[in-house]
C-alpha atoms as a PDB file:
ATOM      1  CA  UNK A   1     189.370 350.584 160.538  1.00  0.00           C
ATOM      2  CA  UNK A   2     192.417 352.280 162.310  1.00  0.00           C
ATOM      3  CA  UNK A   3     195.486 350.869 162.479  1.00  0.00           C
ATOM      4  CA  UNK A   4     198.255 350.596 165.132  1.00  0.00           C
ATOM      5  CA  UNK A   5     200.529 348.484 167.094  1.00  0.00           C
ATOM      6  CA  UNK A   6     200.925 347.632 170.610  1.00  0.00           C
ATOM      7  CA  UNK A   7     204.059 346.159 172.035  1.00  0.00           C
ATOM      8  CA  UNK A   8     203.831 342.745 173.745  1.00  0.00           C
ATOM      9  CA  UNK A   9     205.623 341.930 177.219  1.00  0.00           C
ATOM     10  CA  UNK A  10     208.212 340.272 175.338  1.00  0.00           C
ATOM     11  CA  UNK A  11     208.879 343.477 173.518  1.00  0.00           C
ATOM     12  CA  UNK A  12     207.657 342.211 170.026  1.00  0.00           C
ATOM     13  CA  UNK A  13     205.330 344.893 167.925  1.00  0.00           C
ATOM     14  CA  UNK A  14     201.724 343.178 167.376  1.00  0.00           C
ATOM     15  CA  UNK A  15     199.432 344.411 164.714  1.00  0.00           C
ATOM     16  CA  UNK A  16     196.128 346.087 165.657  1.00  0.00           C
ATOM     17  CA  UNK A  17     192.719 347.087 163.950  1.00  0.00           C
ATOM     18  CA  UNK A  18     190.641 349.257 165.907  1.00  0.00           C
ATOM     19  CA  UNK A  19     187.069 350.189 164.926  1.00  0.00           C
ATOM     20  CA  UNK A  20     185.783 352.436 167.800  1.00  0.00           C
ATOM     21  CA  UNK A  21     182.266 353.682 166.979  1.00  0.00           C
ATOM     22  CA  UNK A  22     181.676 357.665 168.158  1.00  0.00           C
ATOM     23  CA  UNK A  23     178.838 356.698 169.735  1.00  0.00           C
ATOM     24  CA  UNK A  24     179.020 355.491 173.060  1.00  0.00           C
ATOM     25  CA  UNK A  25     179.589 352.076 173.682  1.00  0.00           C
ATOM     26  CA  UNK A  26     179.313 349.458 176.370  1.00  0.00           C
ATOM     27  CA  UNK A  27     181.980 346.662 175.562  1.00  0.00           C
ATOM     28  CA  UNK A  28     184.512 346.234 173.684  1.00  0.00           C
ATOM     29  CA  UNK A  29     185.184 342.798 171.180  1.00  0.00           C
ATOM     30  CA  UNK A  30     188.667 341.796 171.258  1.00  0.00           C
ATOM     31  CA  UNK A  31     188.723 339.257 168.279  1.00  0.00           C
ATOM     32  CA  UNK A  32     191.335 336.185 168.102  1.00  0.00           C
ATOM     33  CA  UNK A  33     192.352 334.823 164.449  1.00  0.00           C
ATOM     34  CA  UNK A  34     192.734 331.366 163.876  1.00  0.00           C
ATOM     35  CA  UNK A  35     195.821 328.678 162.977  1.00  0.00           C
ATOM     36  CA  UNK A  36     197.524 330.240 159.725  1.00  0.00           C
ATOM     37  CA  UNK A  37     195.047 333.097 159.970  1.00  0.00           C
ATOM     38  CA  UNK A  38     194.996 336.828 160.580  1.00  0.00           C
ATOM     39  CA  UNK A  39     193.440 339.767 162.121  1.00  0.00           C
ATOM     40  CA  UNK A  40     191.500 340.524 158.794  1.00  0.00           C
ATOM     41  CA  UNK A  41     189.572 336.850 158.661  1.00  0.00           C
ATOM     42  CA  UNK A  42     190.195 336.945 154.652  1.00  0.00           C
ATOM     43  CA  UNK A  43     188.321 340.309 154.588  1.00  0.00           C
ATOM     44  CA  UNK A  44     185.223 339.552 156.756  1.00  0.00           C
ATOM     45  CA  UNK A  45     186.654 341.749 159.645  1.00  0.00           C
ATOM     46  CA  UNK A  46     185.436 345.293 157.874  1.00  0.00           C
ATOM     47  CA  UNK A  47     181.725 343.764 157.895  1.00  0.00           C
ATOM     48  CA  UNK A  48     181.614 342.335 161.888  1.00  0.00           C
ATOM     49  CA  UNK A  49     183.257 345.688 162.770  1.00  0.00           C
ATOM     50  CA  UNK A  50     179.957 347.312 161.416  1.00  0.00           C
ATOM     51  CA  UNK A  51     177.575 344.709 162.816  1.00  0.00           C
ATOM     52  CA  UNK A  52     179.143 345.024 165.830  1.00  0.00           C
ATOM     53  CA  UNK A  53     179.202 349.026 165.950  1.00  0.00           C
ATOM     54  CA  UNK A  54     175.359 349.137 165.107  1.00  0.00           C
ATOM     55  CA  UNK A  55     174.766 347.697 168.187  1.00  0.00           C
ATOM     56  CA  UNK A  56     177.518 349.682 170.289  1.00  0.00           C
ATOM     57  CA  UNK A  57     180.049 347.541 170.515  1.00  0.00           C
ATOM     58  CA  UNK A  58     183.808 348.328 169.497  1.00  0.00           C
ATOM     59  CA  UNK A  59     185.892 345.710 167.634  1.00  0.00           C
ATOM     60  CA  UNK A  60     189.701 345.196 168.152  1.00  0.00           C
ATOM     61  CA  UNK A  61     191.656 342.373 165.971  1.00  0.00           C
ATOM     62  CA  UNK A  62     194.936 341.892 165.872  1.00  0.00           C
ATOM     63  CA  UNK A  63     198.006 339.273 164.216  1.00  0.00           C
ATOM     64  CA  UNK A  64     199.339 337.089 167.150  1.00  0.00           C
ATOM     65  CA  UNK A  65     203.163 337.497 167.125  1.00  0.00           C
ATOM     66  CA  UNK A  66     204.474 335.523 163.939  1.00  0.00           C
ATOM     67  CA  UNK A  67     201.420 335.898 161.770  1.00  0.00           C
ATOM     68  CA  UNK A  68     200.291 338.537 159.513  1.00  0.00           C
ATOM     69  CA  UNK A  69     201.968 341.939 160.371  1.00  0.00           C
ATOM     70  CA  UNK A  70     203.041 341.592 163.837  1.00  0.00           C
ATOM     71  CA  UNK A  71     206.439 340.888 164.976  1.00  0.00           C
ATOM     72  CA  UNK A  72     207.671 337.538 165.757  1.00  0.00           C
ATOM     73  CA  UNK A  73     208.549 334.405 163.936  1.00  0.00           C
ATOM     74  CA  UNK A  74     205.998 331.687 163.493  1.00  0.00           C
ATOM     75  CA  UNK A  75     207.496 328.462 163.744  1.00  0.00           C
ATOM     76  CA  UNK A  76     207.549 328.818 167.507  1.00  0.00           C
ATOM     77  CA  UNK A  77     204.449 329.693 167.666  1.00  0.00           C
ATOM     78  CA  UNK A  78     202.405 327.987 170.947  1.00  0.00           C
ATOM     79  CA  UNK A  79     199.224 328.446 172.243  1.00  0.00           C
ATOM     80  CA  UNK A  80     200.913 329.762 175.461  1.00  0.00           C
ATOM     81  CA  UNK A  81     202.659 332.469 173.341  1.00  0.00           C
ATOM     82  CA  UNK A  82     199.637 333.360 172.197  1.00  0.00           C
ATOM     83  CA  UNK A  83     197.659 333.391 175.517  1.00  0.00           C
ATOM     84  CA  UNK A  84     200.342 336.111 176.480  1.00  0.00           C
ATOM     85  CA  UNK A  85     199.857 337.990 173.228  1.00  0.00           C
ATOM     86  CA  UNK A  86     195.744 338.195 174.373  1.00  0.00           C
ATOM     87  CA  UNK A  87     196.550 338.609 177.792  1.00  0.00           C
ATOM     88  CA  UNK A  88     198.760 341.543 176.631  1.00  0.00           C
ATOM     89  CA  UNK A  89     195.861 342.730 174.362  1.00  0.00           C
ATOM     90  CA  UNK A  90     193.477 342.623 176.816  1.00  0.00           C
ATOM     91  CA  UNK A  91     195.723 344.683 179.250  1.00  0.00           C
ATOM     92  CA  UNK A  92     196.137 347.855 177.025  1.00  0.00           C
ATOM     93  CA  UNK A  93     192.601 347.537 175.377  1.00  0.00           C
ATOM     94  CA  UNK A  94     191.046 347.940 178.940  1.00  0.00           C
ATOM     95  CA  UNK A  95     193.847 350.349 179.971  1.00  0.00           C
ATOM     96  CA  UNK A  96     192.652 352.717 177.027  1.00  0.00           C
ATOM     97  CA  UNK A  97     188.753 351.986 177.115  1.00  0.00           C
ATOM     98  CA  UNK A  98     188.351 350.825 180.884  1.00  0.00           C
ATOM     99  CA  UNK A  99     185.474 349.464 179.161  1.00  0.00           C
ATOM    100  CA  UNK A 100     183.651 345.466 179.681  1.00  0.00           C
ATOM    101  CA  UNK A 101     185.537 342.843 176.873  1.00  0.00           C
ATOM    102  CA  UNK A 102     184.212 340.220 175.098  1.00  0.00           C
ATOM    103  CA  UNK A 103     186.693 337.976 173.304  1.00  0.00           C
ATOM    104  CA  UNK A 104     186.037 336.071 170.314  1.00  0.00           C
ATOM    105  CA  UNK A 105     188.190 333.435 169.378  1.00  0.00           C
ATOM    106  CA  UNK A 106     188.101 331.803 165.751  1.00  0.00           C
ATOM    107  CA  UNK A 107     189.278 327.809 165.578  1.00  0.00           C
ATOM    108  CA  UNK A 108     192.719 328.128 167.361  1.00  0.00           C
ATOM    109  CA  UNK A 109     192.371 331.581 168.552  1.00  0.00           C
ATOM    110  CA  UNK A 110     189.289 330.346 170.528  1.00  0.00           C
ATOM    111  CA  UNK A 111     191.458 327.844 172.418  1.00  0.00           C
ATOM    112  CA  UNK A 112     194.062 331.035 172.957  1.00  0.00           C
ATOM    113  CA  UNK A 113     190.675 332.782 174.475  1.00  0.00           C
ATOM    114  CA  UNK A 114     190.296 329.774 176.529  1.00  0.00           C
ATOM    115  CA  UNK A 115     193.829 330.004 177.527  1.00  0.00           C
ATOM    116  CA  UNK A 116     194.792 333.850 177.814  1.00  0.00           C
ATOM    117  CA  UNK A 117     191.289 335.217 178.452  1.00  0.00           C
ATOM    118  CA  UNK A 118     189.270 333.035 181.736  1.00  0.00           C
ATOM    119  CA  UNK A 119     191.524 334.035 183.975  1.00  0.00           C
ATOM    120  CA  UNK A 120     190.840 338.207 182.993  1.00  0.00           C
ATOM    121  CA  UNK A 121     188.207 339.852 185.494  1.00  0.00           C
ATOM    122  CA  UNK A 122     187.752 342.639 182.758  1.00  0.00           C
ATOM    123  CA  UNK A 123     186.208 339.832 180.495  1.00  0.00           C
ATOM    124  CA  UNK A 124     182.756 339.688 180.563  1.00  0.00           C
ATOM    125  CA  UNK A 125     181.725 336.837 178.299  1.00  0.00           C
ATOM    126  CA  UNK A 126     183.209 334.198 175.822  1.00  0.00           C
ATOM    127  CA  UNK A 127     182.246 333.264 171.862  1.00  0.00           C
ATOM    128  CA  UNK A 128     183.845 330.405 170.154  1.00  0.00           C
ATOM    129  CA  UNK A 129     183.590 329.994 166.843  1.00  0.00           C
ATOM    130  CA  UNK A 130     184.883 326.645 165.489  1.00  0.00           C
ATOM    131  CA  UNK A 131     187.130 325.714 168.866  1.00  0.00           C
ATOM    132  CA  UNK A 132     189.617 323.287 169.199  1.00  0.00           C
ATOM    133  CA  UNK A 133     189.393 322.037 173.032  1.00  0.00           C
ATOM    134  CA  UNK A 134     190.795 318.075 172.177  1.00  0.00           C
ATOM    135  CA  UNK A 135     193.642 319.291 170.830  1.00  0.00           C
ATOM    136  CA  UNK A 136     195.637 315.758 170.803  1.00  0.00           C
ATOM    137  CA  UNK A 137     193.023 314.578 168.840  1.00  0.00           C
ATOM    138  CA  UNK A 138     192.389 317.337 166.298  1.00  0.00           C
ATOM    139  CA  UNK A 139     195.901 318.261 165.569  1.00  0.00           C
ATOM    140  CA  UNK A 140     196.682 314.665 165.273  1.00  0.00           C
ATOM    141  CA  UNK A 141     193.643 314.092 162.703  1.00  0.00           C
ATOM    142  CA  UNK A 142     194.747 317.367 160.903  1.00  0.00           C
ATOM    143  CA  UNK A 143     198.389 316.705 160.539  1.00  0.00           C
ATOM    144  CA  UNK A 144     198.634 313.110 160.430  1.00  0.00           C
ATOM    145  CA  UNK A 145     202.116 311.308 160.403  1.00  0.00           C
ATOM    146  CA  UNK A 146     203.408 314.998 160.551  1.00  0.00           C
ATOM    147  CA  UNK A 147     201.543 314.979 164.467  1.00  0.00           C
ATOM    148  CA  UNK A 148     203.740 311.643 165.639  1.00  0.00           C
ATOM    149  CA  UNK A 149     207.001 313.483 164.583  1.00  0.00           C
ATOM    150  CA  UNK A 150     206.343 316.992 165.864  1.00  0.00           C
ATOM    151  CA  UNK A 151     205.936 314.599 169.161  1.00  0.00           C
ATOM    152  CA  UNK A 152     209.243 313.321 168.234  1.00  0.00           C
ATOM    153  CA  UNK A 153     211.081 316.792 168.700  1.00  0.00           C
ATOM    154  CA  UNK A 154     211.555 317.022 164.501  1.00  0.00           C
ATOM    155  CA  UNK A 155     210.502 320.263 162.886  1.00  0.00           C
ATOM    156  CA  UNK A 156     208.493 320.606 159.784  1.00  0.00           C
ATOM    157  CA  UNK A 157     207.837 321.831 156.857  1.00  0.00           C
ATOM    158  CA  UNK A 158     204.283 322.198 156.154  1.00  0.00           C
ATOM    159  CA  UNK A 159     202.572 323.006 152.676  1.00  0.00           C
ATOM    160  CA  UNK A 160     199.086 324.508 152.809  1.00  0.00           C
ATOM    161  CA  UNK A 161     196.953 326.772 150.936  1.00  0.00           C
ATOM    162  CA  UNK A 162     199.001 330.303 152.123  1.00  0.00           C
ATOM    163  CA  UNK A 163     202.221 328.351 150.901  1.00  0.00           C
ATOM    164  CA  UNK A 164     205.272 326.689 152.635  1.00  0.00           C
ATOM    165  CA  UNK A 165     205.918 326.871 156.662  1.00  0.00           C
ATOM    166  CA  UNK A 166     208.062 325.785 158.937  1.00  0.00           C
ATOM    167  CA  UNK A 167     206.670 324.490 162.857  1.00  0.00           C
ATOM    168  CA  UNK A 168     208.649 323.626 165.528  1.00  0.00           C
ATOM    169  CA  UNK A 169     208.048 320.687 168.020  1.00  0.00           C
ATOM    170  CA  UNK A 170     207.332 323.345 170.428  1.00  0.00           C
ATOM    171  CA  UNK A 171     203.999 323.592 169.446  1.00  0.00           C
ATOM    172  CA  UNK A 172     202.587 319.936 170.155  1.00  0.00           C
ATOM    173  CA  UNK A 173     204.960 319.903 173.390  1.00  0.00           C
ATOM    174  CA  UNK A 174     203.046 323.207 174.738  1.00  0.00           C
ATOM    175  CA  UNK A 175     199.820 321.516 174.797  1.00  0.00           C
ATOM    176  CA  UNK A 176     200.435 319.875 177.840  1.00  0.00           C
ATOM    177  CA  UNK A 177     200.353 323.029 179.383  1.00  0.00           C
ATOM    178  CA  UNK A 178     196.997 323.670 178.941  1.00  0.00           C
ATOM    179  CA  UNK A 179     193.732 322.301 180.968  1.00  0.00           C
ATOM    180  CA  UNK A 180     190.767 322.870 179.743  1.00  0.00           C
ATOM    181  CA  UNK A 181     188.705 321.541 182.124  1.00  0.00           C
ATOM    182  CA  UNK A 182     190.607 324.638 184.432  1.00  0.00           C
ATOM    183  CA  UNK A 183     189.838 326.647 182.008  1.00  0.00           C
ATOM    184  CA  UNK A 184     186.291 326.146 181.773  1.00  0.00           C
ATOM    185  CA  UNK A 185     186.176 326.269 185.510  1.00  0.00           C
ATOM    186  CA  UNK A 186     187.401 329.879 185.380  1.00  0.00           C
ATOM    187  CA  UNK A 187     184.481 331.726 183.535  1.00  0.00           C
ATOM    188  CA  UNK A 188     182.343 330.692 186.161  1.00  0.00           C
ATOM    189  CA  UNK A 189     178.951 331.892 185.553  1.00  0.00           C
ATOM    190  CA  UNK A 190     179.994 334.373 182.574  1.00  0.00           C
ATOM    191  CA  UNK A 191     177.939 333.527 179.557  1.00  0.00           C
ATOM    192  CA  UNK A 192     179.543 331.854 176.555  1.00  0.00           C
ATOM    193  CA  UNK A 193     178.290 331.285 173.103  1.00  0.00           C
ATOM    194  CA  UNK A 194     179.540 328.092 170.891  1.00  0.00           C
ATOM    195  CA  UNK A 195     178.663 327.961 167.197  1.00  0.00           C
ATOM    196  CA  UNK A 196     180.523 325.348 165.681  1.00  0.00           C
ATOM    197  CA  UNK A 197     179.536 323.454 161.843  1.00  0.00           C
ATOM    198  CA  UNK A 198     178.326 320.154 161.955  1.00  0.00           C
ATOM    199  CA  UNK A 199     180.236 319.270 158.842  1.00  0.00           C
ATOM    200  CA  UNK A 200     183.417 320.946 160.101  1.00  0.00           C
ATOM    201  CA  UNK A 201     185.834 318.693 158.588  1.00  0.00           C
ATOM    202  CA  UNK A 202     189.117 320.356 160.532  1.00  0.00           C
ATOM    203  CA  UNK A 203     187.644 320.569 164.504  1.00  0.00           C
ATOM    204  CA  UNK A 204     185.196 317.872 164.738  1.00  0.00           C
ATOM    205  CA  UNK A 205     181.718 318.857 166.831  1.00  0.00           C
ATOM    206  CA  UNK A 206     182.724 316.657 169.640  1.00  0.00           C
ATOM    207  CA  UNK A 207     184.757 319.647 170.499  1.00  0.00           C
ATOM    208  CA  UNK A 208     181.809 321.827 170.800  1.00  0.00           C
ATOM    209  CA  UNK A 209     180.026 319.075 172.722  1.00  0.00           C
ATOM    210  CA  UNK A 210     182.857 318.687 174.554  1.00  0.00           C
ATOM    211  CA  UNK A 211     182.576 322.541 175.892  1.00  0.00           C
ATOM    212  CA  UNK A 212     178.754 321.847 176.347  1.00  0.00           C
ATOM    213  CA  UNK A 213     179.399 319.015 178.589  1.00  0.00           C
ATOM    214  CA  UNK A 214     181.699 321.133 180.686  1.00  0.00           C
ATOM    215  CA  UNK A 215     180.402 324.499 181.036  1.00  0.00           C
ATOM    216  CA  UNK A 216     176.476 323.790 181.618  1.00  0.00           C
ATOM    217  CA  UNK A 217     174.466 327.469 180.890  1.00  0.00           C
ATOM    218  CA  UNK A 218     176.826 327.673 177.495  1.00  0.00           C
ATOM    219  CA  UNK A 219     174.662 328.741 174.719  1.00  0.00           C
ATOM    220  CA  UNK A 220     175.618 325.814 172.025  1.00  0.00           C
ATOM    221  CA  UNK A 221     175.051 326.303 167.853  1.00  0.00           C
ATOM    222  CA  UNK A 222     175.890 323.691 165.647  1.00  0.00           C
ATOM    223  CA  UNK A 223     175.050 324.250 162.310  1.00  0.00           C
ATOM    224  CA  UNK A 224     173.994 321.929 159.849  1.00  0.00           C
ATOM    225  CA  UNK A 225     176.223 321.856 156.744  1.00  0.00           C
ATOM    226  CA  UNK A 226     178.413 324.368 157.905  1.00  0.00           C
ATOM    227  CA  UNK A 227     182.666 323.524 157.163  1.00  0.00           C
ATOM    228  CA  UNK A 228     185.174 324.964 159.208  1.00  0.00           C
ATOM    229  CA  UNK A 229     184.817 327.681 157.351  1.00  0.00           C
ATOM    230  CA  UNK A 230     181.417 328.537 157.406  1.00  0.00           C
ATOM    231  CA  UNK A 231     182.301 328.851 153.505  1.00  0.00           C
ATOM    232  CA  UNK A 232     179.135 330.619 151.758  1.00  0.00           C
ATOM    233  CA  UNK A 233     177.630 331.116 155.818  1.00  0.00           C
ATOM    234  CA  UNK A 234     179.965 333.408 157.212  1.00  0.00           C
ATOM    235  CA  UNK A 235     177.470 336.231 157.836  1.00  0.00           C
ATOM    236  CA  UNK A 236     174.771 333.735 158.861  1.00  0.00           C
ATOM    237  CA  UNK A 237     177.159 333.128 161.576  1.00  0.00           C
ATOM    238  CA  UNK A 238     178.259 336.968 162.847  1.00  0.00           C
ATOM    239  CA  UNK A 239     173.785 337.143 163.002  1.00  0.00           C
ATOM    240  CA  UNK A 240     174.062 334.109 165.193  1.00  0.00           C
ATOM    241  CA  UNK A 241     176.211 336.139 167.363  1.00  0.00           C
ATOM    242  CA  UNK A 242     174.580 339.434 167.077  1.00  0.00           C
ATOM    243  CA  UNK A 243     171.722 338.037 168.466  1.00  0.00           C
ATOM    244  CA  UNK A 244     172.991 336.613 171.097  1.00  0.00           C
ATOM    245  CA  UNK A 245     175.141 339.230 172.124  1.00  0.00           C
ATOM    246  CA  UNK A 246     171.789 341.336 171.956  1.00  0.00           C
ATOM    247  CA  UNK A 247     170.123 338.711 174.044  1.00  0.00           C
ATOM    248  CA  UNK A 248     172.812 338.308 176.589  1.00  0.00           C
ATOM    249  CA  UNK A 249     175.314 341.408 177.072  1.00  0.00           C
END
């Protein structure tokens, strides 16, 4: 996969991948990481790219400013900074391609697609994988005590699996920003596809039923024993979405 960078509208470098099959192509996938994640998804990036070129599609991935190798500084991270990041993705992608996009969006970066992306005319359909859209409720089940003082206005210092980070009140405060039910209101009659594990121990499924009960021709995919992860059922899940893309696009 190439890389590159494109510069955001608040001037700050954001990482790309680009895998743009020689072959023509009809859309391109503009793919969203998750909450502590990057454009790579742990490696599984390299193998969707393929998928997704076999059936002439083009794949573009890319850090959200404070993660992985783009520019920016992640305690201040907010879902509306990353809406703008996608927004500002989405601008140069079809700017360079003038080409159909489909975004992806992976746990948090689904929300961001939610966000940044139903308000795009150049989008032409929606999959959520793993999607926060209660976002009181999940971040408060995730982070616990931690959720009541973020509230508060007190930073943190969070320890997870990638090591020690800091998070500012900001994000918790931003979510008020952000209506779903608008948001779901804005892709109109685009088709969207939801696959979201049943045993997903970090977004709950009521978020995915959540989506179903709002946006009524959504193609919905909850998986039986699948974690948040879809840990040993990744690929199970990019054929999920091959097929429907197949099916639908």
């Amino acid at each position: 996969m190439e890389k590159s960078m494109i510069i955001s509208s608040s001037g700050l470098r954001l990482a790309v991948l680009k895998n743009i099959p020689a072959t023509e192509m009809s859309h391109i996938v503009i793919a969203c990481h998750g909450f502590r994640g990057g454009k790579e998804n742990a490696g599984k990036i390299i193998l969707l790219a393929e998928k997704l070129a076999g059936i002439g599609l083009g794949l573009v991935a890319f850090d959200f400013e404070g993660s992985g190798e783009s520019d920016g500084e992640y305690a201040r991270i907010t879902i509306s900074k990353q809406a703008q990041n996608l927004m500002d993705v989405i601008h140069t992608v079809y700017k360079e391609y003038k080409l159909p996009i489909i975004l992806l969006g992976r746990s948090l970066g689904g929300t961001t697609v939610l966000a940044g992306g139903t308000d795009e005319d150049t989008v032409a359909a929606y999959i959520l994988w793993s999607t926060p859209v209660l976002l009181r409720e999940t971040f408060s089940n995730i982070m616990g005590d931690a959720y009541n003082q973020l509230e508060n206005g007190t930073a943190l210092l969070i320890n997870d699996e990638n090591g020690t980070f800091q998070l500012e009140p900001d994000f918790i405060q931003d979510f008020s920003n952000h209506n779903m039910n608008k948001y779901f209101e804005q892709i109109g009659n685009r088709p969207v596809l939801v696959i979201h594990g049943q045993s997903d121990e970090v977004v709950k499924p009521s978020n995915a039923t959540c989506i179903a009960q709002a946006i009524n021709h959504a193609s919905i995919n909850i998986i039986e024993g699948a974690d948040h992860r879809f840990s040993g059922q990744e690929e199970y899940r990019m054929d999920l979405t091959l097929q429907w893309l197949k099916e639908n696009i």
